[in-house]
Structure formats: structure tokens, C-alpha cells
N, C-alpha and C. Protein backbone atom coordinates (compact mmCIF):
# COMPACT_ATOMS: atom_id res chain seq x y z
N UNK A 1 46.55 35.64 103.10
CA UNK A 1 46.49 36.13 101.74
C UNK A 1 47.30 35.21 100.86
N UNK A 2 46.98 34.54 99.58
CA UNK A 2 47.59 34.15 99.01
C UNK A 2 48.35 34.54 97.86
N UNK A 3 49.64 33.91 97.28
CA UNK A 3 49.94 34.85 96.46
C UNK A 3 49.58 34.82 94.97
N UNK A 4 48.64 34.50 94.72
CA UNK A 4 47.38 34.16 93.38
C UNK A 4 47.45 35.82 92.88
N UNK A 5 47.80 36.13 91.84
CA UNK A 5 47.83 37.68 91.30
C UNK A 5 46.62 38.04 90.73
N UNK A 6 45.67 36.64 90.67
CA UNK A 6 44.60 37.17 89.66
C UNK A 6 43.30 36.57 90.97
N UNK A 7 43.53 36.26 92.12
CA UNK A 7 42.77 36.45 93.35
C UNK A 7 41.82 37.79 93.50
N UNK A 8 40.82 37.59 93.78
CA UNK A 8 39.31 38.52 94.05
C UNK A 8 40.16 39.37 95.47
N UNK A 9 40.76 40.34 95.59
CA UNK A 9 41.16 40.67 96.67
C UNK A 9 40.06 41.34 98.05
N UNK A 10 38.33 40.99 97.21
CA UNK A 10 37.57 41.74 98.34
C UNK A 10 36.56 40.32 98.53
N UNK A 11 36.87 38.95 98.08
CA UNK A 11 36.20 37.68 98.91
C UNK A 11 36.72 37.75 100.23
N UNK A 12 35.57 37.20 100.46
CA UNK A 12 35.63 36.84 102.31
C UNK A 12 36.93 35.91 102.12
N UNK A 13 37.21 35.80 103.41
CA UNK A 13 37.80 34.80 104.17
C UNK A 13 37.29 33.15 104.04
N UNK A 14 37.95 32.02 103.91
CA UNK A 14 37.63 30.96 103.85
C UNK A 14 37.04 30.19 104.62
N UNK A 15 35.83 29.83 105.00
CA UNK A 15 35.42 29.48 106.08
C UNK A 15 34.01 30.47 106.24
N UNK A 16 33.90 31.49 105.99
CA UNK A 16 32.84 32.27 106.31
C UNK A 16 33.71 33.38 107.64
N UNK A 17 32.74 34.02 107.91
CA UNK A 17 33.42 35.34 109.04
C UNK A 17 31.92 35.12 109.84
N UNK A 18 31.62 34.24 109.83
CA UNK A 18 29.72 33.51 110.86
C UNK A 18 30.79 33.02 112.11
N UNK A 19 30.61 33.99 113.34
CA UNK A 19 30.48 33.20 114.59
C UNK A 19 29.68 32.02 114.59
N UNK A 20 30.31 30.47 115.16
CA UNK A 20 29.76 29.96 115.43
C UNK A 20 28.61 29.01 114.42
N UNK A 21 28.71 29.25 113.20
CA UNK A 21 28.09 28.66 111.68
C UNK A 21 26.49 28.27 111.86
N UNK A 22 26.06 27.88 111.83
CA UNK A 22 24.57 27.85 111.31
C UNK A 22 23.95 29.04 110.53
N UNK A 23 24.43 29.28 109.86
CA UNK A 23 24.14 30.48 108.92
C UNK A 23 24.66 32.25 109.44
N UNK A 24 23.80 33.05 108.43
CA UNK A 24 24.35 34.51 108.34
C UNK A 24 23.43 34.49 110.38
N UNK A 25 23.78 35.95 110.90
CA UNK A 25 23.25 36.37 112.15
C UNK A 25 21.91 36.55 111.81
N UNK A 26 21.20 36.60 112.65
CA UNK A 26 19.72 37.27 112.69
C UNK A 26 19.55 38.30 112.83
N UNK A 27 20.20 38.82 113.41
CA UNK A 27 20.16 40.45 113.52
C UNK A 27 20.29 41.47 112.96
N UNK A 28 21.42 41.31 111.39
CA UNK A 28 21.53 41.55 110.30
C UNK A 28 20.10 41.39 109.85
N UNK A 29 19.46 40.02 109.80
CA UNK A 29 18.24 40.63 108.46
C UNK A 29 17.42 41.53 109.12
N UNK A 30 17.00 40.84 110.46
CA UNK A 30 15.88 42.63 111.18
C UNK A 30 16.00 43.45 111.06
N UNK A 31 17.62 44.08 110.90
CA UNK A 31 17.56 45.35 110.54
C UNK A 31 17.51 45.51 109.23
N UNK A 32 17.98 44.54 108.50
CA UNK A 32 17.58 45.22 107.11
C UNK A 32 15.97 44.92 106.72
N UNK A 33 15.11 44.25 107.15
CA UNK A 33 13.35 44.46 106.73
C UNK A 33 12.94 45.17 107.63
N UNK A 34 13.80 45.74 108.29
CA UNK A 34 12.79 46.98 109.71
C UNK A 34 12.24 47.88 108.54
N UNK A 35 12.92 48.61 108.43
CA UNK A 35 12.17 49.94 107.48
C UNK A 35 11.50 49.69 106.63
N UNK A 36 11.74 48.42 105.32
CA UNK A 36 10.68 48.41 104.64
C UNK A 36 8.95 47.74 105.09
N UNK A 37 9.60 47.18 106.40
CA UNK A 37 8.24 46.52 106.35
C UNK A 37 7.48 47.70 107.63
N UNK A 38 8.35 48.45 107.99
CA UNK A 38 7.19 49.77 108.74
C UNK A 38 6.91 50.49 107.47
N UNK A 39 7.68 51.07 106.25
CA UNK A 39 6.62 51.74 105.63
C UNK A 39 5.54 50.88 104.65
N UNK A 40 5.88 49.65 104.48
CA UNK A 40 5.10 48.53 103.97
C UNK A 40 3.82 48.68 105.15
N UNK A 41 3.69 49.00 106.19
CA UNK A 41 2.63 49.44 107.22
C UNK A 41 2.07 50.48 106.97
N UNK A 42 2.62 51.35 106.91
CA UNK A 42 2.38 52.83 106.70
C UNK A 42 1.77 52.79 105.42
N UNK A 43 2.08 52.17 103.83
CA UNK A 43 1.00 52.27 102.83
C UNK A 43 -0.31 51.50 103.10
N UNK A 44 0.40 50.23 104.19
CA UNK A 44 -1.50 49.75 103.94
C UNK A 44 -2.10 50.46 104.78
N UNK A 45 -1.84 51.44 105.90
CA UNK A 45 -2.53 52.56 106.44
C UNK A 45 -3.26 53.10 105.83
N UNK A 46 -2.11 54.01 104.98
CA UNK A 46 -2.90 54.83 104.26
C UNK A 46 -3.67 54.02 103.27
N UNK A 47 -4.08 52.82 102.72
CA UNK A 47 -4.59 52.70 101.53
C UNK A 47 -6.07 52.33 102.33
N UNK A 48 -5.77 51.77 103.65
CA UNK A 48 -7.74 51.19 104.15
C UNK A 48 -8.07 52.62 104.72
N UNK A 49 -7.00 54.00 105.16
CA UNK A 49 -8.10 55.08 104.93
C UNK A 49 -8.80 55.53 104.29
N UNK A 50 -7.92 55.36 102.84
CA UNK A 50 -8.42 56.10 101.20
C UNK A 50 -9.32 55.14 101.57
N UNK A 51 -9.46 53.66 101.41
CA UNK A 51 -10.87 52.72 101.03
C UNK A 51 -12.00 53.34 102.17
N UNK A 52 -11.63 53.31 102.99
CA UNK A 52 -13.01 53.42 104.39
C UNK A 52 -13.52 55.02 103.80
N UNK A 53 -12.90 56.03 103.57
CA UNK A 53 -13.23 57.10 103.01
C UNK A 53 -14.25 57.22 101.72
N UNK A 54 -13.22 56.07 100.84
CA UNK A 54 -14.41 55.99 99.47
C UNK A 54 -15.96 55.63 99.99
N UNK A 55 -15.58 54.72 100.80
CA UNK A 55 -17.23 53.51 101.10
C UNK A 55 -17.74 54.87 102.01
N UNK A 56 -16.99 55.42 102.71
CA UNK A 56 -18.34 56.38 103.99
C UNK A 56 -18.90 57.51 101.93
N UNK A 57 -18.05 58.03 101.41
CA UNK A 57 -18.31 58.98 100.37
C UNK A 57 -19.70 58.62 99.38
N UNK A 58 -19.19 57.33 99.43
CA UNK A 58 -19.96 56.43 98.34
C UNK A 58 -21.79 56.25 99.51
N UNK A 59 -21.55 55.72 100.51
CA UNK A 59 -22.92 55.59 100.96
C UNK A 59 -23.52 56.84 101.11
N UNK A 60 -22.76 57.98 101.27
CA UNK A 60 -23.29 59.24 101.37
C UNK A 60 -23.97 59.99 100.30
N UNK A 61 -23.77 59.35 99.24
CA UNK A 61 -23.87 60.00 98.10
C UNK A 61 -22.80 61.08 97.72
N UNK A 62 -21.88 61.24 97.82
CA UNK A 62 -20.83 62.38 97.73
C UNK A 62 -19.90 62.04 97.02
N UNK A 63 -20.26 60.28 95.84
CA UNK A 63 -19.31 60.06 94.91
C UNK A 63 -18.97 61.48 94.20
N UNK A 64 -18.47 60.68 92.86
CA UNK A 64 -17.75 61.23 91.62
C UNK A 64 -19.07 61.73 90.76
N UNK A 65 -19.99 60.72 91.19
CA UNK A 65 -21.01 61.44 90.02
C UNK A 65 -22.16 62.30 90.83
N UNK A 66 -22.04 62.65 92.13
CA UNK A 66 -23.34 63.48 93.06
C UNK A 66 -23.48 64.80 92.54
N UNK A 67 -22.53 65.76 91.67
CA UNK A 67 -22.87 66.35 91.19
C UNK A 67 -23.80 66.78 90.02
N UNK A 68 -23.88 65.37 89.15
CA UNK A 68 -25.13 65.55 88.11
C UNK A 68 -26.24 65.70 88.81
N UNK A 69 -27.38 66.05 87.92
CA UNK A 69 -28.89 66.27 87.83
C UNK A 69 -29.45 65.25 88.08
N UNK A 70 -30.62 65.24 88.67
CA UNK A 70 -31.37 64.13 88.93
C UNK A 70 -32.23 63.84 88.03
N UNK A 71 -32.33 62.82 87.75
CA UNK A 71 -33.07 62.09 86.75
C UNK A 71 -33.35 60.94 86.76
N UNK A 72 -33.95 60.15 86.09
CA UNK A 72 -34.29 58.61 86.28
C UNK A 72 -33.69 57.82 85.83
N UNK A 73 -33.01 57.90 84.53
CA UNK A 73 -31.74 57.04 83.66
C UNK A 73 -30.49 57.26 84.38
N UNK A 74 -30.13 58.85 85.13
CA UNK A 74 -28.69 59.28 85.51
C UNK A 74 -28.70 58.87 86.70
N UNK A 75 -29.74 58.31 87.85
CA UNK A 75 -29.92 58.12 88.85
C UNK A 75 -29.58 57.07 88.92
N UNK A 76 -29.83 55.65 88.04
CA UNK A 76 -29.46 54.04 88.14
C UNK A 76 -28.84 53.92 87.98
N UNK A 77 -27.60 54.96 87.22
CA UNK A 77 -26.04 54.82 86.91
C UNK A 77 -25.45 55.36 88.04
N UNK A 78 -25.70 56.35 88.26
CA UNK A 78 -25.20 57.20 89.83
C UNK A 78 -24.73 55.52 91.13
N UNK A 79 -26.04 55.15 90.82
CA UNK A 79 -26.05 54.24 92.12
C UNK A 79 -25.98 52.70 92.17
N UNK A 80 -25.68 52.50 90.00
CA UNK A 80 -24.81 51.31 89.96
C UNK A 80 -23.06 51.72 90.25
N UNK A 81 -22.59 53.30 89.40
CA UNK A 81 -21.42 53.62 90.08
C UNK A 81 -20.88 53.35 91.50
N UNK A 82 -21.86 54.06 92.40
CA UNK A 82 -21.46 54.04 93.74
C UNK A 82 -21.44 52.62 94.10
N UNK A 83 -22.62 51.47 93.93
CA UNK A 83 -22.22 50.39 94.57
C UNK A 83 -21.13 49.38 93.92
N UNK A 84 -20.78 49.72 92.43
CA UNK A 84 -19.44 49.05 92.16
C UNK A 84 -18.06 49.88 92.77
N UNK A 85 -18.13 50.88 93.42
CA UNK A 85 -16.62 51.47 93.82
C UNK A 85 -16.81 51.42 95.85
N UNK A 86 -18.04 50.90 96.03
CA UNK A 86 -17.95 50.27 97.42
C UNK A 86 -17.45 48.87 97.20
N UNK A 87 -17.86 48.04 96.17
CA UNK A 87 -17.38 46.47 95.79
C UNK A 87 -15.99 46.89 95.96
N UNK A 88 -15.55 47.72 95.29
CA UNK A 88 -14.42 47.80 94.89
C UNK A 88 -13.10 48.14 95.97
N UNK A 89 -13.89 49.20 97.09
CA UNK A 89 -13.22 49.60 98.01
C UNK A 89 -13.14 48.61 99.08
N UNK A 90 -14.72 47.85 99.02
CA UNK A 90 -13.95 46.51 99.96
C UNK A 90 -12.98 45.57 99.68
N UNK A 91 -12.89 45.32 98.63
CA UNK A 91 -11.71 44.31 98.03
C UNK A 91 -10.57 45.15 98.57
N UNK A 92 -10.57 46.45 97.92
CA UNK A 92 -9.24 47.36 98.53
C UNK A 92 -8.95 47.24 100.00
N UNK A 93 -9.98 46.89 100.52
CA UNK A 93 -9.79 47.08 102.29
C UNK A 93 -9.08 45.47 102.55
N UNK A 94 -9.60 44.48 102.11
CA UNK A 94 -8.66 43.24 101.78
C UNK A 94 -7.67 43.34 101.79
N UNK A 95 -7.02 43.81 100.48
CA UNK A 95 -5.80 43.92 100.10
C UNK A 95 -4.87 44.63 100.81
N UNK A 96 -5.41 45.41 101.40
CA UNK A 96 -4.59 46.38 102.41
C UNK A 96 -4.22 45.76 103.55
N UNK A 97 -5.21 45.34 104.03
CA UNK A 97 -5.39 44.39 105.24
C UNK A 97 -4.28 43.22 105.56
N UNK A 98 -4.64 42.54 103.97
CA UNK A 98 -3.13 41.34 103.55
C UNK A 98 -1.60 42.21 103.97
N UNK A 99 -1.47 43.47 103.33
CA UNK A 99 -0.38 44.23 103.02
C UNK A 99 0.04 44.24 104.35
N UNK A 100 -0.72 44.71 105.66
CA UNK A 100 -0.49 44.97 106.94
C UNK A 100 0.43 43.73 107.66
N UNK A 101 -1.05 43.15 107.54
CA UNK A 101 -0.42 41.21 107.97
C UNK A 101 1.09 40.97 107.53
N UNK A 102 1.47 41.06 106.14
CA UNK A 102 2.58 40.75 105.35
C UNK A 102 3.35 41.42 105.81
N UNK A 103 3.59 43.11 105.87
CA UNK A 103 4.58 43.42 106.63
C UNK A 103 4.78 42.97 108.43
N UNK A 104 3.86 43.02 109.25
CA UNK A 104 4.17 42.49 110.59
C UNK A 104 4.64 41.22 110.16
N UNK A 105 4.24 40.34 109.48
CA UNK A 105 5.36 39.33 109.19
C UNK A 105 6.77 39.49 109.29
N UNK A 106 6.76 40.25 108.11
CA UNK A 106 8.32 40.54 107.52
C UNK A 106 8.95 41.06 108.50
N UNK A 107 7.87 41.88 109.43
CA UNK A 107 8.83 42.72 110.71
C UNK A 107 9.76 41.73 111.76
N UNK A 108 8.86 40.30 112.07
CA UNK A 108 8.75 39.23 112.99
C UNK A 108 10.29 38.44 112.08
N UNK A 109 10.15 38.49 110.60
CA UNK A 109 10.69 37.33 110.24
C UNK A 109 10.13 36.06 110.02
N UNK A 110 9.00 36.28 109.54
CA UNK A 110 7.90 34.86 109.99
C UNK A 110 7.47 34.95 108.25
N UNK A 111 6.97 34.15 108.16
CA UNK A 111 6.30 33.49 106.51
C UNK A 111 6.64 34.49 105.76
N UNK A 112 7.94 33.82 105.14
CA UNK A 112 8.29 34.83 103.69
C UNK A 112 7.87 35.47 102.90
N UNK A 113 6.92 34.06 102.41
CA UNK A 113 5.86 33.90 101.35
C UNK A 113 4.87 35.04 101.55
N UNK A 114 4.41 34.96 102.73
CA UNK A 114 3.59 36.57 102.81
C UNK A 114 4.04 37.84 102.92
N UNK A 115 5.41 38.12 103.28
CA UNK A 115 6.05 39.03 103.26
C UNK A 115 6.44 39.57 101.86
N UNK A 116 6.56 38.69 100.69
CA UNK A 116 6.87 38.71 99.45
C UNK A 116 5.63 39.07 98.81
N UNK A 117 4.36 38.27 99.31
CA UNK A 117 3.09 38.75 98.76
C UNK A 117 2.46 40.24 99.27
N UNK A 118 2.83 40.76 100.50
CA UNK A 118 2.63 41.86 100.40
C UNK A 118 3.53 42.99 100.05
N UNK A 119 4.86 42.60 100.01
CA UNK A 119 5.69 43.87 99.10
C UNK A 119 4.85 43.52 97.48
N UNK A 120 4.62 42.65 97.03
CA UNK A 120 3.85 42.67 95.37
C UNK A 120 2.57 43.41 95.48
N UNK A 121 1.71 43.19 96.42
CA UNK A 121 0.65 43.87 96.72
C UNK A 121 0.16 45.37 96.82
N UNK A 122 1.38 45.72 97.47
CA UNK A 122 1.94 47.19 97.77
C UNK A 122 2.05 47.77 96.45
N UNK A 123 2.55 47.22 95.28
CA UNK A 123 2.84 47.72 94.39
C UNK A 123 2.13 47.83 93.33
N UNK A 124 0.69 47.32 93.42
CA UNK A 124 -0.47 47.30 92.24
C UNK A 124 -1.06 48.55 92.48
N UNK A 125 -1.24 49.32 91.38
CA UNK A 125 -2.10 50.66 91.51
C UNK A 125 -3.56 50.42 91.61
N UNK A 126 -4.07 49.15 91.24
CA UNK A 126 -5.24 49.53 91.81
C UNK A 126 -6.00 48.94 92.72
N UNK A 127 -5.13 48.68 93.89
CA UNK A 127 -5.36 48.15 94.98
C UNK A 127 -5.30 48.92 96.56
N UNK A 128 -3.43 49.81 96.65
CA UNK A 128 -3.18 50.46 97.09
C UNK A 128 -2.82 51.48 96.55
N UNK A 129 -2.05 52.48 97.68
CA UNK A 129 -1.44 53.53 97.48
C UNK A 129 -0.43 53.58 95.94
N UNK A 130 -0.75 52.33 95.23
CA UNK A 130 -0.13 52.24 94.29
C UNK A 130 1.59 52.93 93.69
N UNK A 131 1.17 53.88 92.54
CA UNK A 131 2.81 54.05 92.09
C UNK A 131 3.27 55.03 93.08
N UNK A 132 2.16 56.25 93.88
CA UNK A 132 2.90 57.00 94.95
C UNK A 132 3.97 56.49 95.63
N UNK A 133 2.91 55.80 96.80
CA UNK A 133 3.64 55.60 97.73
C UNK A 133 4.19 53.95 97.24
N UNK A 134 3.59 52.78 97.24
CA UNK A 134 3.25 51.79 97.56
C UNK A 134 4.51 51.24 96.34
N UNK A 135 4.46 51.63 95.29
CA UNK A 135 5.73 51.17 94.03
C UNK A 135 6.92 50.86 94.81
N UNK A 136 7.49 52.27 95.19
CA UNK A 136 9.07 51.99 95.32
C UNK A 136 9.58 50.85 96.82
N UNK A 137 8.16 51.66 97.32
CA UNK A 137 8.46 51.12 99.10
C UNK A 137 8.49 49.42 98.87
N UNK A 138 7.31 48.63 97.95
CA UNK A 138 7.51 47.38 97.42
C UNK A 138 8.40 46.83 96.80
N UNK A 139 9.03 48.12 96.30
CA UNK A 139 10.47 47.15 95.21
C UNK A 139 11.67 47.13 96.13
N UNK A 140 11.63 48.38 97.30
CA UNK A 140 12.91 48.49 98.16
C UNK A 140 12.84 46.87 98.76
N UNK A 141 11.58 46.66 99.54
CA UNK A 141 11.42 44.83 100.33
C UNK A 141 11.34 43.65 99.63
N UNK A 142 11.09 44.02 98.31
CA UNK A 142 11.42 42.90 97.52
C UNK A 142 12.79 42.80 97.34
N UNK A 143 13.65 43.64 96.81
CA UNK A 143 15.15 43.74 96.99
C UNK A 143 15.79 43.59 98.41
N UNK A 144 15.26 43.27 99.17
CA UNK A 144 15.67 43.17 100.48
C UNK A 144 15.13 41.95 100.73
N UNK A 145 13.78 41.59 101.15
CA UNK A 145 13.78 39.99 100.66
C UNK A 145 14.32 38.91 99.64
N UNK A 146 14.93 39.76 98.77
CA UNK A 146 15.86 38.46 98.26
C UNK A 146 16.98 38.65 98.17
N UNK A 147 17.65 39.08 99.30
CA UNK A 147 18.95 38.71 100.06
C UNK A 147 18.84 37.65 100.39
N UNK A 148 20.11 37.14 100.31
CA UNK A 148 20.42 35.59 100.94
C UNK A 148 20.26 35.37 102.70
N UNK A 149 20.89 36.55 102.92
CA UNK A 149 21.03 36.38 104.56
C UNK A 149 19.06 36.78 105.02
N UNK A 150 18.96 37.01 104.54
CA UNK A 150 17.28 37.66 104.96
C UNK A 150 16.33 36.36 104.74
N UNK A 151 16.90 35.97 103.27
CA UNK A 151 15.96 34.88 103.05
C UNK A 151 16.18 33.85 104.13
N UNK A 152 17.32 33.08 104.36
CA UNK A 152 17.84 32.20 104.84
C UNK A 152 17.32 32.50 107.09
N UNK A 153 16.83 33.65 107.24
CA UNK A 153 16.90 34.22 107.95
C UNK A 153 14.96 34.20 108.72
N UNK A 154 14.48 33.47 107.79
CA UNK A 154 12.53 33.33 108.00
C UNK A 154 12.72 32.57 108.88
N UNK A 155 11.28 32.04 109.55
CA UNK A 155 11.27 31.03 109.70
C UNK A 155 10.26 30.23 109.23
């Protein structure tokens, strides 16, 4: 301790407190991206069920609009609807898909860059589970991916 009165009395130690130096431990960052990147799993779960659900709903006819009347003008809209929210649900099944990949990344410690792209991913409403689930759980691994020891910690 030195006797400096205007000394940070809660800095580390000089030198670092790293057994052995080549950076922070590894073991530290796994545990800190364990949880976000299992529920970073768990939204893209749930988001390619919601999608596989829309597309079985949508080929079934059991959209949003199967309740109108049949007709000949309401019928080409019915079934331009349904095949733009199957377009739509496959892209979603993409994106989810990425989200999955990105967290088993993040779980491994392996390509940042995708680990970062699927906590952002996680967090678009109209892709996934959006502001429910998918918001906070993305901002917790983004705040956790940009730790130093985490970052420094990829490979």
C-alpha cells in the first residue's frame, strides 16, 4: 500500500492478480456467457416454433384472414397474405437459425463476431421473440460480450 492519500484504494495490485499472464482466465468468461447464450438458445427456440407454426397455419389456410367470406377479390388477397407471411416466416426461420448458431458460439467461445450478431438479432421484433423475450436476454450478452476479459477471451 502506498502512502499516496489521494490513491484509488479499490485498484488492483500492480502487475495484474493473472496467474501466470497471458491474459484474464478462461473460465471467468464461460461462466459469464453461459446463461446468456443458453437463453440466447432458448429465444431462437422459441422463435423457429412461432415461424414453423405460422408456415404449417398459413398452408392450412388458418391465417389471420380464414375467417372472411369467400369471394373472388377477398380470396387473391387471402392468399397473397398467406404467401407473404410464409416469405416472411422463412426468413424468420433464418434468423433464428443464425441466433442458435451465434449463441453455441458464444457458449464454445468461438467467433465473437457471431456471437455479437446474434445477441443483435435476438433483439429485432420482427424477426424473433422480439421485445418479450429476445430484447433484454440480447442486451444482457451484449453487455457481457463487451467485457474485456470475455472479449479478450474468443478465439
Amino acid at each position: 500500500m502506498s502512502s499516496n492519500p489521494y490513491e484509488n484504494p479499490y485498484q488492483p495490485a500492480p502487475g495484474g492478480n493473472f496467474a501466470g499472464g497471458g491474459g484474464p482466465p478462461v473460465g471467468n468468461a464461460s461462466e459469464l456467457v453461459n446463461m446468456p447464450a443458453t437463453l440466447l438458445l432458448v429465444a431462437g427456440g422459441l422463435g423457429i416454433a412461432a415461424h414453423l407454426l405460422g408456415i404449417v397455419l398459413n398452408v392450412l389456410g388458418v391465417g389471420m384472414g380464414a375467417a372472411q367470406g369467400e369471394g373472388g377479390a377477398d380470396q387473391t388477397v387471402m392468399m397473397a397474405q398467406g404467401i407473404g407471411a410464409i416469405v416472411g416466416a422463412a426468413i424468420g426461420l433464418g434468423f433464428d437459425a443464425l441466433v442458435i448458431v451465434g449463441a453455441l458460439k458464444m457458449k464454445k467461445l468461438e467467433s465473437y463476431g457471431l456471437a455479437m450478431a446474434a445477441s443483435i438479432m435476438a433483439m429485432l421484433p420482427c424477426i424473433s421473440c422480439g421485445c418479450l423475450l429476445g430484447l433484454p436476454i440480447g442486451i444482457w450478452s451484449l453487455v457481457v460480450l463487451n467485457k474485456p476479459e470475455v472479449k479478450s477471451a474468443f478465439r
